[in-house]
C-alpha atoms as a PDB file:
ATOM      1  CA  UNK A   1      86.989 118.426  93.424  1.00  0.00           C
ATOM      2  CA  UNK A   2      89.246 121.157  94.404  1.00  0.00           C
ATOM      3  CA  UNK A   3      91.990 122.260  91.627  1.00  0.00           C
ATOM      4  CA  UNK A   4      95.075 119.591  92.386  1.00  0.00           C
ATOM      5  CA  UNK A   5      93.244 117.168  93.085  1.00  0.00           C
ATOM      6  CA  UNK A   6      93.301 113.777  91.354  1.00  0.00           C
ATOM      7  CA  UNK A   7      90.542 112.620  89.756  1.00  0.00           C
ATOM      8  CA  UNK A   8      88.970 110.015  90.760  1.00  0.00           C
ATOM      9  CA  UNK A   9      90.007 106.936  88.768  1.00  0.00           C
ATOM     10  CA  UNK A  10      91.101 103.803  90.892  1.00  0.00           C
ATOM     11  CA  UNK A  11      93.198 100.580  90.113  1.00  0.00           C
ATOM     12  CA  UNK A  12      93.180  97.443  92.612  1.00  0.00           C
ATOM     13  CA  UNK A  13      96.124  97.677  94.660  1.00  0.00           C
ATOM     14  CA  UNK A  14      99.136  95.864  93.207  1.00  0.00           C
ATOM     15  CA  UNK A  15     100.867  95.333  96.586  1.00  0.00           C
ATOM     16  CA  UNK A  16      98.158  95.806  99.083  1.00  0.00           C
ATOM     17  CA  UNK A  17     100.712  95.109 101.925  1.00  0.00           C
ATOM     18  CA  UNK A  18     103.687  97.657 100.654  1.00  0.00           C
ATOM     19  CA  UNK A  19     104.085 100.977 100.752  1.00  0.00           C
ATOM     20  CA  UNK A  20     104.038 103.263  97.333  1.00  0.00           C
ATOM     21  CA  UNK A  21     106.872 103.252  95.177  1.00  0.00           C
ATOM     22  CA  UNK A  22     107.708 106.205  93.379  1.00  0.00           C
ATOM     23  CA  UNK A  23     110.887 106.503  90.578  1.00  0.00           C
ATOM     24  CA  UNK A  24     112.059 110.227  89.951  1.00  0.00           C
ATOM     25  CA  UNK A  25     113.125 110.794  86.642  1.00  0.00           C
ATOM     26  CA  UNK A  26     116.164 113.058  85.136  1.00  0.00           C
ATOM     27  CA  UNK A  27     114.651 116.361  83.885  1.00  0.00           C
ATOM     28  CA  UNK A  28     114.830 116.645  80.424  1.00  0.00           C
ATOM     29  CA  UNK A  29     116.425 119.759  79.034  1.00  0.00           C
ATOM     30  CA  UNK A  30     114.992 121.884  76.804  1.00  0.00           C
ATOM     31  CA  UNK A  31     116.812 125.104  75.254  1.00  0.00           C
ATOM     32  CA  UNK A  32     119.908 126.455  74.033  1.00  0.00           C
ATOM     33  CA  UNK A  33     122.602 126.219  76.833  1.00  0.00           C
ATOM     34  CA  UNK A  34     120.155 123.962  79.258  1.00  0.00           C
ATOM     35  CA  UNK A  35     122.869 121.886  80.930  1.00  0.00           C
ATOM     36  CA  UNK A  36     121.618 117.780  81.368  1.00  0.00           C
ATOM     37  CA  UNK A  37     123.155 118.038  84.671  1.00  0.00           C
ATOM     38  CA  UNK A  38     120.858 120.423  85.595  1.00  0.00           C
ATOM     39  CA  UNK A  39     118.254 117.653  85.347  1.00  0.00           C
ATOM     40  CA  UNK A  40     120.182 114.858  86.672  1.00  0.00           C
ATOM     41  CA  UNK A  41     121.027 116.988  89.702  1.00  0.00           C
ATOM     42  CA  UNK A  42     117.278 118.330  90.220  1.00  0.00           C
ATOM     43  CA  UNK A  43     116.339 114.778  90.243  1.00  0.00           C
ATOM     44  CA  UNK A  44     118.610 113.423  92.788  1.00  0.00           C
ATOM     45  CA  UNK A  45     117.648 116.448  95.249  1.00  0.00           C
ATOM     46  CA  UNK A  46     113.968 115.232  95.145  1.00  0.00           C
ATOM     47  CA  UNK A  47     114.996 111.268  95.762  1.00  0.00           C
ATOM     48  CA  UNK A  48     117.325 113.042  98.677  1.00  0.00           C
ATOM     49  CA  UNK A  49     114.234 114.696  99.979  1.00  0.00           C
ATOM     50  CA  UNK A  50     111.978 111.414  99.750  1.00  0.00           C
ATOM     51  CA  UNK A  51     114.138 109.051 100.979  1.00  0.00           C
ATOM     52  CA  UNK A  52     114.145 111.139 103.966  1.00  0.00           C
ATOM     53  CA  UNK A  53     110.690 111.113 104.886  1.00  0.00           C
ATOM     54  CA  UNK A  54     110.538 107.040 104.062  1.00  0.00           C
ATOM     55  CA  UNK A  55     106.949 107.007 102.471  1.00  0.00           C
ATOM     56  CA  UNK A  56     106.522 106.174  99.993  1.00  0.00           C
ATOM     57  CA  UNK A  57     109.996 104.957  98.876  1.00  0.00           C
ATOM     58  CA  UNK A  58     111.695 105.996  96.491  1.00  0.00           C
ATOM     59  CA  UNK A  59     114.109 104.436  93.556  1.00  0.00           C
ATOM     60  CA  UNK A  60     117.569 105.712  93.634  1.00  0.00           C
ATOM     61  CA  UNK A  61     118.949 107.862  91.142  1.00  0.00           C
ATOM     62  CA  UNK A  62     120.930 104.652  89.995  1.00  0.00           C
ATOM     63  CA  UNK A  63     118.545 103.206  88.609  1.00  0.00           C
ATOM     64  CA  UNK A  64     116.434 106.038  87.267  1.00  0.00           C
ATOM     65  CA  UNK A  65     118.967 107.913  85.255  1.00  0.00           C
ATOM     66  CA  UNK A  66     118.732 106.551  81.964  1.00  0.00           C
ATOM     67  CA  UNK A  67     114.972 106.801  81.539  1.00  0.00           C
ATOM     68  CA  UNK A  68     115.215 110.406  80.273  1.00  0.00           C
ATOM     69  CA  UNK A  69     111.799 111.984  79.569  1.00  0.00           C
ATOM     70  CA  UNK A  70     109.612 112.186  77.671  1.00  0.00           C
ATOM     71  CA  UNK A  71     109.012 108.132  78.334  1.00  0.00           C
ATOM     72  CA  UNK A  72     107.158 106.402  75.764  1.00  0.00           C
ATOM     73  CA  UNK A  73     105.590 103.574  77.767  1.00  0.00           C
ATOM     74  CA  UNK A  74     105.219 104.686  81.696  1.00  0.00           C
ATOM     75  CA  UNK A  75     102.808 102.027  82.629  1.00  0.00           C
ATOM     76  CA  UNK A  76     106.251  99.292  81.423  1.00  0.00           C
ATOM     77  CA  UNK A  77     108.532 102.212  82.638  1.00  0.00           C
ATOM     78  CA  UNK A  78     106.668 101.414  86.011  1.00  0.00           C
ATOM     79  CA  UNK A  79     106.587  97.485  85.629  1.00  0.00           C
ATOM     80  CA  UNK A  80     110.271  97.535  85.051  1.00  0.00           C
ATOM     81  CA  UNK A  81     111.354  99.616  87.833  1.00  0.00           C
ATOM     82  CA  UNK A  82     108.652  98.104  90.266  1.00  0.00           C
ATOM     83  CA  UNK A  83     107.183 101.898  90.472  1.00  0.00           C
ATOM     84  CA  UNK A  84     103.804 103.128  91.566  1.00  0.00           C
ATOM     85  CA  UNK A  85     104.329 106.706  90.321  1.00  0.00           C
ATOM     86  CA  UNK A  86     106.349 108.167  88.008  1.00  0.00           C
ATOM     87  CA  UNK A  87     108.104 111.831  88.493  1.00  0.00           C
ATOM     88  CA  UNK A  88     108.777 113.559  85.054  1.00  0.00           C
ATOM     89  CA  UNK A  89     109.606 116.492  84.273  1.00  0.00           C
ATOM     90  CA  UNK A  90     111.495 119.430  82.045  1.00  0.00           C
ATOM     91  CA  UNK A  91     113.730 122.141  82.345  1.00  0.00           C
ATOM     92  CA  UNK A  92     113.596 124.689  79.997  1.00  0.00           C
ATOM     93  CA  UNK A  93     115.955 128.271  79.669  1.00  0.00           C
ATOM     94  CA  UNK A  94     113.539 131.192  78.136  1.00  0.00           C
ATOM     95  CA  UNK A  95     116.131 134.098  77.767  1.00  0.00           C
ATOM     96  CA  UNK A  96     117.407 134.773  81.414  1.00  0.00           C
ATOM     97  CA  UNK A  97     114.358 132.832  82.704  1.00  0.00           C
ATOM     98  CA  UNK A  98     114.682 129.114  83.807  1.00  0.00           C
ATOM     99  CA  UNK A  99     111.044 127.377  83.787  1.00  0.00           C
ATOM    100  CA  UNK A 100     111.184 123.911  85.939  1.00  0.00           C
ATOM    101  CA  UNK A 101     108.144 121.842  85.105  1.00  0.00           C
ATOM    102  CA  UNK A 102     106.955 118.876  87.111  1.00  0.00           C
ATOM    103  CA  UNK A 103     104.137 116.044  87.016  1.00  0.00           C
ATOM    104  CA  UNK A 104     103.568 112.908  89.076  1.00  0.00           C
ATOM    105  CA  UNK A 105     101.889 110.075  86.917  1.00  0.00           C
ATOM    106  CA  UNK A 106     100.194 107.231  88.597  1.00  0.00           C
ATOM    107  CA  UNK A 107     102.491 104.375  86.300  1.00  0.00           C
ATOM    108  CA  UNK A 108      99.736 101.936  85.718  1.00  0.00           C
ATOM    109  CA  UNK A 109      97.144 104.592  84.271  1.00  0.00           C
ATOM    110  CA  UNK A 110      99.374 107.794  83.103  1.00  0.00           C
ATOM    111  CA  UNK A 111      96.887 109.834  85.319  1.00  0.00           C
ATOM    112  CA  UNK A 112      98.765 112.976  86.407  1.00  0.00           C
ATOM    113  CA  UNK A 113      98.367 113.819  89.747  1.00  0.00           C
ATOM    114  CA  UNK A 114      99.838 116.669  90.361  1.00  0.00           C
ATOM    115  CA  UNK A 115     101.604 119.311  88.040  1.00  0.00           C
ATOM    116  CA  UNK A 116     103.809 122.167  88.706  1.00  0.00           C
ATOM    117  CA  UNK A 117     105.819 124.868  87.248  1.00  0.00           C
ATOM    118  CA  UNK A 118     108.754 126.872  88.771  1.00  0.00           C
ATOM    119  CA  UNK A 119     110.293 129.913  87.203  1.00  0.00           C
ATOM    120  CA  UNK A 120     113.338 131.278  88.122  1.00  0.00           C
ATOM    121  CA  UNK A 121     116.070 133.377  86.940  1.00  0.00           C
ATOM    122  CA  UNK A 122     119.793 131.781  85.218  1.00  0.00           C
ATOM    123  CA  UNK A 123     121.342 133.883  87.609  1.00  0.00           C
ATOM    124  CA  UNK A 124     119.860 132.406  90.714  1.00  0.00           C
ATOM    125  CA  UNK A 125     119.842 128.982  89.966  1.00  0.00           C
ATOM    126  CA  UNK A 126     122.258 128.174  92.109  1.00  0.00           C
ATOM    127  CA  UNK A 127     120.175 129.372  95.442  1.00  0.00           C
ATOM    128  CA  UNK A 128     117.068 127.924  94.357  1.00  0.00           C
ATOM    129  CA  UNK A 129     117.984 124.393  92.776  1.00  0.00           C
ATOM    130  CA  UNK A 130     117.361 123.275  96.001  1.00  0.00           C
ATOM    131  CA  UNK A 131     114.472 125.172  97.373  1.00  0.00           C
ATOM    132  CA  UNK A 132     112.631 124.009  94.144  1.00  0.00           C
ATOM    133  CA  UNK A 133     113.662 120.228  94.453  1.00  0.00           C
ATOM    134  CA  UNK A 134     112.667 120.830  98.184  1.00  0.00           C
ATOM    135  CA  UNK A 135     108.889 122.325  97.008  1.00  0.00           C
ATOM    136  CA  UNK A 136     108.439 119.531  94.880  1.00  0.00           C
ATOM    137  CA  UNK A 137     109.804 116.819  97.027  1.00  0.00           C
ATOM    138  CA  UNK A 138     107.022 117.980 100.100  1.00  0.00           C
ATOM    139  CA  UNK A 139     104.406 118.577  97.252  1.00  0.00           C
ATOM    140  CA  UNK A 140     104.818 114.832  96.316  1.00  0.00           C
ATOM    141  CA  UNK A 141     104.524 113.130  99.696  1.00  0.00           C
ATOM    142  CA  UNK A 142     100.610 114.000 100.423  1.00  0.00           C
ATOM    143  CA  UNK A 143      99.625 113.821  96.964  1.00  0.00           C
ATOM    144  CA  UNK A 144     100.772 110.102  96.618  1.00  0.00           C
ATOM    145  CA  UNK A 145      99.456 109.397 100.026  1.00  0.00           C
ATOM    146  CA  UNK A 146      95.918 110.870  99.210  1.00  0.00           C
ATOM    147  CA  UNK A 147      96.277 108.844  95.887  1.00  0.00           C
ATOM    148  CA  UNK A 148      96.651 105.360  97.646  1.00  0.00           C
ATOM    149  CA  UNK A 149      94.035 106.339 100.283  1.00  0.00           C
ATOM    150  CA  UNK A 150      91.574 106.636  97.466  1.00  0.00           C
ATOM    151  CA  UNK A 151      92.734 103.481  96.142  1.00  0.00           C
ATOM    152  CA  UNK A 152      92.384 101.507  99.130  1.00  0.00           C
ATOM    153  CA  UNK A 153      88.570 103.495  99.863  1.00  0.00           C
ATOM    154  CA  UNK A 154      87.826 100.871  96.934  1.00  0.00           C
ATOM    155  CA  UNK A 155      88.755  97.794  98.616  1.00  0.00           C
ATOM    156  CA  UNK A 156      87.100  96.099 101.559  1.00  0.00           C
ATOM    157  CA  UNK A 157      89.769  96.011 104.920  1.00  0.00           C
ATOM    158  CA  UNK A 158      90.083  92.587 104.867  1.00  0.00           C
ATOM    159  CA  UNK A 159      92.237  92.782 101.488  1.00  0.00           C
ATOM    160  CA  UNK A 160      94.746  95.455 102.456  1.00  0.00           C
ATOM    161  CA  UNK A 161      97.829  95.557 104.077  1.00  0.00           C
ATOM    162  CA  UNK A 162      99.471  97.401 107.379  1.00  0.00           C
ATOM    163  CA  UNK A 163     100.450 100.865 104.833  1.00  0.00           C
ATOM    164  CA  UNK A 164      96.808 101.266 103.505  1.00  0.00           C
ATOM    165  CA  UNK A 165      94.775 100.388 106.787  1.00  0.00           C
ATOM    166  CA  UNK A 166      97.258 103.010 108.650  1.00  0.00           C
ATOM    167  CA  UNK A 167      96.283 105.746 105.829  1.00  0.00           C
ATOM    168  CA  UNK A 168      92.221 105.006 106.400  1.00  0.00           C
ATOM    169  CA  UNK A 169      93.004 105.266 110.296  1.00  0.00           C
ATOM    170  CA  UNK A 170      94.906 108.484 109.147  1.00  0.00           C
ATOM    171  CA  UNK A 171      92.024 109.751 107.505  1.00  0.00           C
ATOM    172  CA  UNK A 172      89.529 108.917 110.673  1.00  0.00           C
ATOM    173  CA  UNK A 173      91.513 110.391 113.416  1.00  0.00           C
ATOM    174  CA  UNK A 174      91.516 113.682 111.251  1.00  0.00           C
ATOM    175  CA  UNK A 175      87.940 113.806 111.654  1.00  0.00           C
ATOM    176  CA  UNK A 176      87.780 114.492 115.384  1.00  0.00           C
ATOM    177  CA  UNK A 177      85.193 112.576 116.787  1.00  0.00           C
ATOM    178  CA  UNK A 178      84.752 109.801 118.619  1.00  0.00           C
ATOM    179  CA  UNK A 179      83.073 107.010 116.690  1.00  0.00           C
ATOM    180  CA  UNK A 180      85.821 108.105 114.213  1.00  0.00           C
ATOM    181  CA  UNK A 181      88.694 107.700 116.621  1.00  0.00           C
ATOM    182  CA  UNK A 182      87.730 104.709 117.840  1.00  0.00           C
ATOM    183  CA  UNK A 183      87.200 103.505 114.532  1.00  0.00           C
ATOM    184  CA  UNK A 184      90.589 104.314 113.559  1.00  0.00           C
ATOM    185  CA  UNK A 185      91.989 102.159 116.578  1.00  0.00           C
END
């Protein structure tokens, strides 16, 4: 496995016919002077930037922002919001450094995904709030989708749904041959 990659534990599909559901969580602040809106507002730029793309779908910001992390219980966290994957995360002020740290957690498991740190300056925070909610936002959409296409490379075809026998036809077409083309029809 290349590094980013998920390993490669598997759960049954809870909603074989649906596509992933993913809940975005405020950013915890950590540090003298780290504003909570800072958080709040990092947050809502990445469910902006999901919701635009529609897959997987994504919890609004309504009903994410009192679950501040750190989250003692994510697999309940994900029960009670009806979530797939969790997004947590922290942002931190280091001097005139501001460190943005991400993770996507499968709910049911706590397997991180995917990680990532950003490091900017206080003093350009303003012009890059939104290029690093934007990095993180396009970061999330294939790792979730290569998570529930290993998922669903568990189960036979005749148990999933529309969402899951689109992403194995997905992963045929990429191959670019003909048995797998026609395959993926």
């Amino acid at each position: 496995a290349s590094r980013g990659d998920a390993p490669t534990v598997c759960r049954p599909l809870s909603r074989p016919d649906a596509v992933p559901v993913v809940a975005v969580l405020p950013l915890s602040g950590i540090g003298e002077g780290c504003d909570p809106w800072l958080g709040i507002g990092i947050a809502e730029d990445i469910v902006a930037i999901l919701a635009a793309v529609r897959e997987p779908a994504v919890i609004s910001t309504n009903s994410t922002r009192r679950y501040v992390a750190p989250v003692d219980d994510i697999p309940g966290l994900g029960r009670t919001l009806a979530a797939d994957y969790i997004v947590t995360g922290n942002v931190r002020t280091m001097d005139s450094a501001l460190s943005v740290s991400v993770e996507l957690v499968e709910a049911a498991t706590c397997v991180a995904i995917w990680a990532h740190r950003f490091v900017t300056s206080v003093d350009r925070l303003a012009g890059t709030q939104v290029e690093i909610a934007n990095r993180i936002g396009t970061a999330l959409v294939p790792r979730i989708g290569a998570a529930e296409l290993r998922r669903s490379l568990a189960i036979g075809p005749e148990n999933l749904g529309a969402y899951h026998l689109m992403l194995r036809a997905r992963d045929m077409m990429i191959r670019l041959d003909g048995p797998s083309i026609e395959k993926a029809g």
